[in-house]
C-alpha atoms as a PDB file:
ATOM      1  CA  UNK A   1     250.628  99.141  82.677  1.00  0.00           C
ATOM      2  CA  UNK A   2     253.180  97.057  81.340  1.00  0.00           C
ATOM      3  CA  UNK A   3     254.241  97.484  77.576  1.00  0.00           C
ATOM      4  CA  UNK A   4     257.104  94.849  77.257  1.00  0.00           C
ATOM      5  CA  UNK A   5     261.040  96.084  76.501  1.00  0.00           C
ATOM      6  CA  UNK A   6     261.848 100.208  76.060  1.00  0.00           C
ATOM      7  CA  UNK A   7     263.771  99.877  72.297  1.00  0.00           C
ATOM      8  CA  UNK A   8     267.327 101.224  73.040  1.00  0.00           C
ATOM      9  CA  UNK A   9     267.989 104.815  71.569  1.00  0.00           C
ATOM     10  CA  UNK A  10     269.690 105.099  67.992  1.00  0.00           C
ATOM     11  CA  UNK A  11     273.358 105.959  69.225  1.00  0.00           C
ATOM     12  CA  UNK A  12     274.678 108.833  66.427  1.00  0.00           C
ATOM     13  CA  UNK A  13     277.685 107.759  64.890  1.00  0.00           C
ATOM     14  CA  UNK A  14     279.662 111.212  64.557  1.00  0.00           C
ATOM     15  CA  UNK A  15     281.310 110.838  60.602  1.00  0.00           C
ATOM     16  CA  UNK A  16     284.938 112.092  61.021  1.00  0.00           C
ATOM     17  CA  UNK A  17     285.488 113.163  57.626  1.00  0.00           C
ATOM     18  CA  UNK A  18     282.368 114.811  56.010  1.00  0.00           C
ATOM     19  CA  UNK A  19     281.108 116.752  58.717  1.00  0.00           C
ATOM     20  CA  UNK A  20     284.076 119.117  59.491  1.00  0.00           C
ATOM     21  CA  UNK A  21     283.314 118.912  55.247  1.00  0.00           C
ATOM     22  CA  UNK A  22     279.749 120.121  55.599  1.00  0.00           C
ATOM     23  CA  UNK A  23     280.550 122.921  58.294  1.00  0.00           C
ATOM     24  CA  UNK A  24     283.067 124.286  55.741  1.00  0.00           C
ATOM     25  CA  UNK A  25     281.123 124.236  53.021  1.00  0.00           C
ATOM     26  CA  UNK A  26     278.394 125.400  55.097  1.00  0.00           C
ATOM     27  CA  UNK A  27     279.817 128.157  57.230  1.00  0.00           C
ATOM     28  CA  UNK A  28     278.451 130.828  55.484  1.00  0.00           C
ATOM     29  CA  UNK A  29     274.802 129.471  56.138  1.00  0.00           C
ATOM     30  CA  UNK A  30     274.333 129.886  59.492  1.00  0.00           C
ATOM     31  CA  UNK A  31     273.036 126.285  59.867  1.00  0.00           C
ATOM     32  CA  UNK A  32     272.248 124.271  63.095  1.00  0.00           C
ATOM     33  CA  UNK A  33     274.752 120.517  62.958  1.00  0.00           C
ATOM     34  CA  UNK A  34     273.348 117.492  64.214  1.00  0.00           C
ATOM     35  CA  UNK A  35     273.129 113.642  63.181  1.00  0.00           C
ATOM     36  CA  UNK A  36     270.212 111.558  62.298  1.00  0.00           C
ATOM     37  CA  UNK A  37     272.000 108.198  63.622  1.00  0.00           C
ATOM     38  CA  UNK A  38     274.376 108.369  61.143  1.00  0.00           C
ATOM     39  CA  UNK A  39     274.127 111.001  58.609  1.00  0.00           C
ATOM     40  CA  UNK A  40     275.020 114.658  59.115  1.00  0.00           C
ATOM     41  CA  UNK A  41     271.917 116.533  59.059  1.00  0.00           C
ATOM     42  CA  UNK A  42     271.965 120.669  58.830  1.00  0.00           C
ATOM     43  CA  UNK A  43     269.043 123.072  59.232  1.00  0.00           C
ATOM     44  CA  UNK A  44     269.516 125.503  56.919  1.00  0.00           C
ATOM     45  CA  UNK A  45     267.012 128.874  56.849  1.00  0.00           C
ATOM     46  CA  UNK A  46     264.394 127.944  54.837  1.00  0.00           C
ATOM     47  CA  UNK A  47     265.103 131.354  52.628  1.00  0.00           C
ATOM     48  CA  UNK A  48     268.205 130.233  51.773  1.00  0.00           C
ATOM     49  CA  UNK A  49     267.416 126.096  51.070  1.00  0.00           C
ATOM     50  CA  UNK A  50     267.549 126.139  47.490  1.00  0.00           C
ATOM     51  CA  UNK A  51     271.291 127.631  47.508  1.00  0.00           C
ATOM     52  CA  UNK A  52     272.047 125.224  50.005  1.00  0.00           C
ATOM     53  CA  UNK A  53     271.270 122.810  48.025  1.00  0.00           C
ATOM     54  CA  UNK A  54     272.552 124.159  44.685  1.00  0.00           C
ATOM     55  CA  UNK A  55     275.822 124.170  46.229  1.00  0.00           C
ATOM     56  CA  UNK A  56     275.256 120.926  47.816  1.00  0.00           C
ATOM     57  CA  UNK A  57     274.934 119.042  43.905  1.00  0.00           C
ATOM     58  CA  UNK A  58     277.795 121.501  42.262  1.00  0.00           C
ATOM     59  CA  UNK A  59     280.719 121.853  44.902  1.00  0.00           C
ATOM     60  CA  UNK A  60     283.058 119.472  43.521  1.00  0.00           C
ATOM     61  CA  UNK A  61     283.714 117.981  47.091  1.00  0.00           C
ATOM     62  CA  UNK A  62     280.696 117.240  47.844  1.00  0.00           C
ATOM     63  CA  UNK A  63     278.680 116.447  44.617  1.00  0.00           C
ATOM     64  CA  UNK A  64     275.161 115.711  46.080  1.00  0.00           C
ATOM     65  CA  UNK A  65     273.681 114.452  43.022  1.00  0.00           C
ATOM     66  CA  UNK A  66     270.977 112.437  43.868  1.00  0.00           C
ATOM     67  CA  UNK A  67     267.625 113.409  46.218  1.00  0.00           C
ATOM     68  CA  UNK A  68     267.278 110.208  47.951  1.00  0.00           C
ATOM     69  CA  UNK A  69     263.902 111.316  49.416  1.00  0.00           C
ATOM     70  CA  UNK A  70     262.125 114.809  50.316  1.00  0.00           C
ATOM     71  CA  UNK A  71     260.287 113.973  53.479  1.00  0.00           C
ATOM     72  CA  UNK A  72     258.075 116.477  55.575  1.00  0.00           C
ATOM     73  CA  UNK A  73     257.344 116.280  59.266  1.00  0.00           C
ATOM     74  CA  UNK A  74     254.846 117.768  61.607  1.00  0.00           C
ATOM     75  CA  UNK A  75     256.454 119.233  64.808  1.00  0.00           C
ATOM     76  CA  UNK A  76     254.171 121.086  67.729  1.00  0.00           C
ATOM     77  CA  UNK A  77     254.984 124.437  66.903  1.00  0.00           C
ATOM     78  CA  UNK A  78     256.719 123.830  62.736  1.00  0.00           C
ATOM     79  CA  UNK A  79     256.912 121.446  60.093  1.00  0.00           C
ATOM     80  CA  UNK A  80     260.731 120.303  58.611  1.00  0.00           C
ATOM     81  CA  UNK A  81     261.314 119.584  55.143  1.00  0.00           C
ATOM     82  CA  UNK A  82     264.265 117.093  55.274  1.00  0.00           C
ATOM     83  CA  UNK A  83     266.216 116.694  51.812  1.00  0.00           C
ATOM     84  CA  UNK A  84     268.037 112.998  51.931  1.00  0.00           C
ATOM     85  CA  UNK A  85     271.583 113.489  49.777  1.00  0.00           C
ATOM     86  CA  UNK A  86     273.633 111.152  47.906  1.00  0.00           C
ATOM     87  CA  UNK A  87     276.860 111.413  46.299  1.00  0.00           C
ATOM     88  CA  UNK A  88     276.794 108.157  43.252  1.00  0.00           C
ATOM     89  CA  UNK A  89     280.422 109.600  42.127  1.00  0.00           C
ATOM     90  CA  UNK A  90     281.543 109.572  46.706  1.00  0.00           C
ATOM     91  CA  UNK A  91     279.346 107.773  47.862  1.00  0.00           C
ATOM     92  CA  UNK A  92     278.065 109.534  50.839  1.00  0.00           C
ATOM     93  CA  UNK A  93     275.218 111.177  52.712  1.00  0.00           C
ATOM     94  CA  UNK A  94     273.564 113.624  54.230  1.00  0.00           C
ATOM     95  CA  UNK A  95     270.391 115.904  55.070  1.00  0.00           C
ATOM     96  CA  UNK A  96     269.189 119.441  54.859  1.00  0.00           C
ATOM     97  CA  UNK A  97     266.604 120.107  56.495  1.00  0.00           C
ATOM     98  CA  UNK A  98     264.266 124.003  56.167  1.00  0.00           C
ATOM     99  CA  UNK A  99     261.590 124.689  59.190  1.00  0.00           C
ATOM    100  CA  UNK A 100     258.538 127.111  58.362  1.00  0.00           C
ATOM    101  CA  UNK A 101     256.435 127.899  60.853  1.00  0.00           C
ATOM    102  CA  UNK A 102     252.630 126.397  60.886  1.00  0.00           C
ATOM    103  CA  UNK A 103     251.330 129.604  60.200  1.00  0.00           C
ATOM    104  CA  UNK A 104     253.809 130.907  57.597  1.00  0.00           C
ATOM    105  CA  UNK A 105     253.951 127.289  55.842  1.00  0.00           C
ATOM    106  CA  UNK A 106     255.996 128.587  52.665  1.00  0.00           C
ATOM    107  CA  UNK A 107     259.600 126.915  51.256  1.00  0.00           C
ATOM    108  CA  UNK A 108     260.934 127.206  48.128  1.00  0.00           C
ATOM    109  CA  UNK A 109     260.874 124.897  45.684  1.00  0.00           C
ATOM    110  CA  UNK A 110     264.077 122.805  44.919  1.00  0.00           C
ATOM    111  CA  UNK A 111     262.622 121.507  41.310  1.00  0.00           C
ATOM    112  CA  UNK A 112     265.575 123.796  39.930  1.00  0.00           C
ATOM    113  CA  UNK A 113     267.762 121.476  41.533  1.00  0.00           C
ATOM    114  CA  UNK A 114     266.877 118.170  41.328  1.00  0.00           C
ATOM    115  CA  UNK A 115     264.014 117.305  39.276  1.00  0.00           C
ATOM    116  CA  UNK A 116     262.821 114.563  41.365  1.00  0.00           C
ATOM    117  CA  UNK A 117     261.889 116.883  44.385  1.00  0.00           C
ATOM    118  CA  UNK A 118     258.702 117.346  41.702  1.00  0.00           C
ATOM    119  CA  UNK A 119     256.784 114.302  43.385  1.00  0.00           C
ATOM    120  CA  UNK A 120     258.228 114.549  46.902  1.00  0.00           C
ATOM    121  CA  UNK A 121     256.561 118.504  47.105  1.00  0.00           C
ATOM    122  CA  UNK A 122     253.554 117.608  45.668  1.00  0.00           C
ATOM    123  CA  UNK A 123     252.914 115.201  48.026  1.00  0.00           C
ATOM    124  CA  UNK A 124     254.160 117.431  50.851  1.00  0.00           C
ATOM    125  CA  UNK A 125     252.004 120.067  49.754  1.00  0.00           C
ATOM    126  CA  UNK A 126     248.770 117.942  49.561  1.00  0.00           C
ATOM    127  CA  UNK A 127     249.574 115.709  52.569  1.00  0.00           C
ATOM    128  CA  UNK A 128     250.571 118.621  55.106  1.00  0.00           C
ATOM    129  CA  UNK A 129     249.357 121.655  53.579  1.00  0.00           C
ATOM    130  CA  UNK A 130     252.787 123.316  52.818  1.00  0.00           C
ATOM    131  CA  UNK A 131     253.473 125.818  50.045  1.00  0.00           C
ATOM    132  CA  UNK A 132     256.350 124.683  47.585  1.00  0.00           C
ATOM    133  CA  UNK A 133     257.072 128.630  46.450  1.00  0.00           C
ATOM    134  CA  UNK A 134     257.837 128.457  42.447  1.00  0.00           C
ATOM    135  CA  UNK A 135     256.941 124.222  41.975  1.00  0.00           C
ATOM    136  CA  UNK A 136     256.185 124.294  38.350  1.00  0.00           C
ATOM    137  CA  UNK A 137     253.035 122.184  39.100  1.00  0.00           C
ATOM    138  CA  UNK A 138     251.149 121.776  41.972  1.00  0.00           C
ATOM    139  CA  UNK A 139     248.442 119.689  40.787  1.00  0.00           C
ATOM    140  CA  UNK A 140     247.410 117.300  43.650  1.00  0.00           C
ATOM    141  CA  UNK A 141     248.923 113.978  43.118  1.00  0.00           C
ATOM    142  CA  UNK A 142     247.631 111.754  45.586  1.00  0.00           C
ATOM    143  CA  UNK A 143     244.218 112.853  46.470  1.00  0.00           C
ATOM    144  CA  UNK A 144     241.518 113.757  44.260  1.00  0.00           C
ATOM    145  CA  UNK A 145     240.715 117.167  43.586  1.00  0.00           C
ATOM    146  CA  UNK A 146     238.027 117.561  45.235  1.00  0.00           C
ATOM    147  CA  UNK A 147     238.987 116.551  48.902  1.00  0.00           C
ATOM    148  CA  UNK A 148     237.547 118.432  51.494  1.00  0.00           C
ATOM    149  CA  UNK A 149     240.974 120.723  51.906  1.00  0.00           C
ATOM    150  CA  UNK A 150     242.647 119.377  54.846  1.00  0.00           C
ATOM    151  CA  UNK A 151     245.686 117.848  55.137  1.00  0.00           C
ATOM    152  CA  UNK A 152     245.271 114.421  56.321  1.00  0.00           C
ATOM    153  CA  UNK A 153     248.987 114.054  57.529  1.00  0.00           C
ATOM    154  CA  UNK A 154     248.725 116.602  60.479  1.00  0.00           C
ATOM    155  CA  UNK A 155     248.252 115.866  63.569  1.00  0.00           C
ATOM    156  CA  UNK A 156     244.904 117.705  63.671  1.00  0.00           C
ATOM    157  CA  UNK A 157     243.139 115.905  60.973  1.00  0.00           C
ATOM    158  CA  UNK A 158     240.080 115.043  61.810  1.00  0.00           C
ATOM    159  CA  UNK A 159     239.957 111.010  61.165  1.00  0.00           C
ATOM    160  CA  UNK A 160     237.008 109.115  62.091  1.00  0.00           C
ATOM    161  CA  UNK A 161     235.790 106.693  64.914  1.00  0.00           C
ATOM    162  CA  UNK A 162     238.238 103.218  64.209  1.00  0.00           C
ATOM    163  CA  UNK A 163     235.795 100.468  64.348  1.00  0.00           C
ATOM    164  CA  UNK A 164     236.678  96.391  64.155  1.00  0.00           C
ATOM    165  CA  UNK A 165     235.884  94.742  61.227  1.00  0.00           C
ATOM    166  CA  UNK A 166     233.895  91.787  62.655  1.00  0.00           C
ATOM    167  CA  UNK A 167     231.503  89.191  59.839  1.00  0.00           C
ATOM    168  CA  UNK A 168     228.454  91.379  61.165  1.00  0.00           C
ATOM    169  CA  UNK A 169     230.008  94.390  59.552  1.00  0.00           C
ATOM    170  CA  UNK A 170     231.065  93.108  56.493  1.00  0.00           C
ATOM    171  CA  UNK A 171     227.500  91.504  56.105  1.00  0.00           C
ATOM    172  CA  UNK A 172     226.452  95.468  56.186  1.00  0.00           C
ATOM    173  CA  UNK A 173     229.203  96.565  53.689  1.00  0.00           C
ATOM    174  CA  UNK A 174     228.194  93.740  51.098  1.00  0.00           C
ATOM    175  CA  UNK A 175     224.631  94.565  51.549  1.00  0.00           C
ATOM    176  CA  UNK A 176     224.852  98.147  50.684  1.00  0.00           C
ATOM    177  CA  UNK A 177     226.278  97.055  47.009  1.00  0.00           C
END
């Protein structure tokens, strides 16, 4: 079967200056170098994130001030906590990323770091079932409180049945009002 046109692969546009940056800055981290299209991305162990990222927001040639986004995927066998950077003052990017296995789903909290990773590991935590070690609140934030305890952001979650909305179901939804 037929789908239509194969979208072309994001080409990764290697940046010249910051990533021999990043590697020197990072040496000492043991971290894994890569590109997400166009932004140097590092894995860094996930014991050691929140002094990556300390030193990410304080080294003056760097100055990571701003969390653009905290975003968590699912992989088959770990889930990755990506950490979008900005630098206002330089004006450029990047991403640290932390892997914890499924079964061992623990990373420390950045909160000391940057405030706004508050919201971003709350909803990590609720949406994917990942501990945020040392998050001054971990109140759920998106769900109620009493949902049933999964995460409905894995791939495992249960969802139900899809069915079409059609005028013969919505004449059953207005009738149970």
């Amino acid at each position: 079967m037929h789908r239509g046109p194969v979208a072309p692969k994001a080409i990764a546009q290697p940046d010249a200056v910051l990533e021999p940056l990043l590697q020197e800055v990072f040496a000492g981290f043991n971290g894994e170098f890569g590109y997400a299209i166009d932004e140097v991305s590092i894995v860094i162990p996930r014991d050691r994130i929140v002094e990556a990222c300390h030193l990410a927001k304080t080294d003056p040639r760097l100055k990571f001030n701003y969390l653009r986004c905290l975003a968590v995927t699912e992989y088959p066998e770990y889930f990755q906590a990506a950490y979008l950077l900005y630098s206002i003052a330089l004006k450029h990017r990047a991403i640290l990323k932390a892997n914890t296995q499924k079964n061992d789903a623990v990373i420390p909290s950045v909160t000391s770091v940057w405030q706004g990773a508050d919201w971003h590991e709350r909803e990590g935590a609720e949406l994917f079932g990942i501990t945020f070690k040392g998050h001054p609140d971990p109140r759920h934030l998106l769900l109620f409180e009493e949902f049933d305890g999964e995460y409905p952001m894995r791939k495992d979650y249960p969802f139900e049945e899809i069915v079409e909305w059609t005028p013969a179901r919505e004449a059953i939804w207005i009738d149970q009002k």
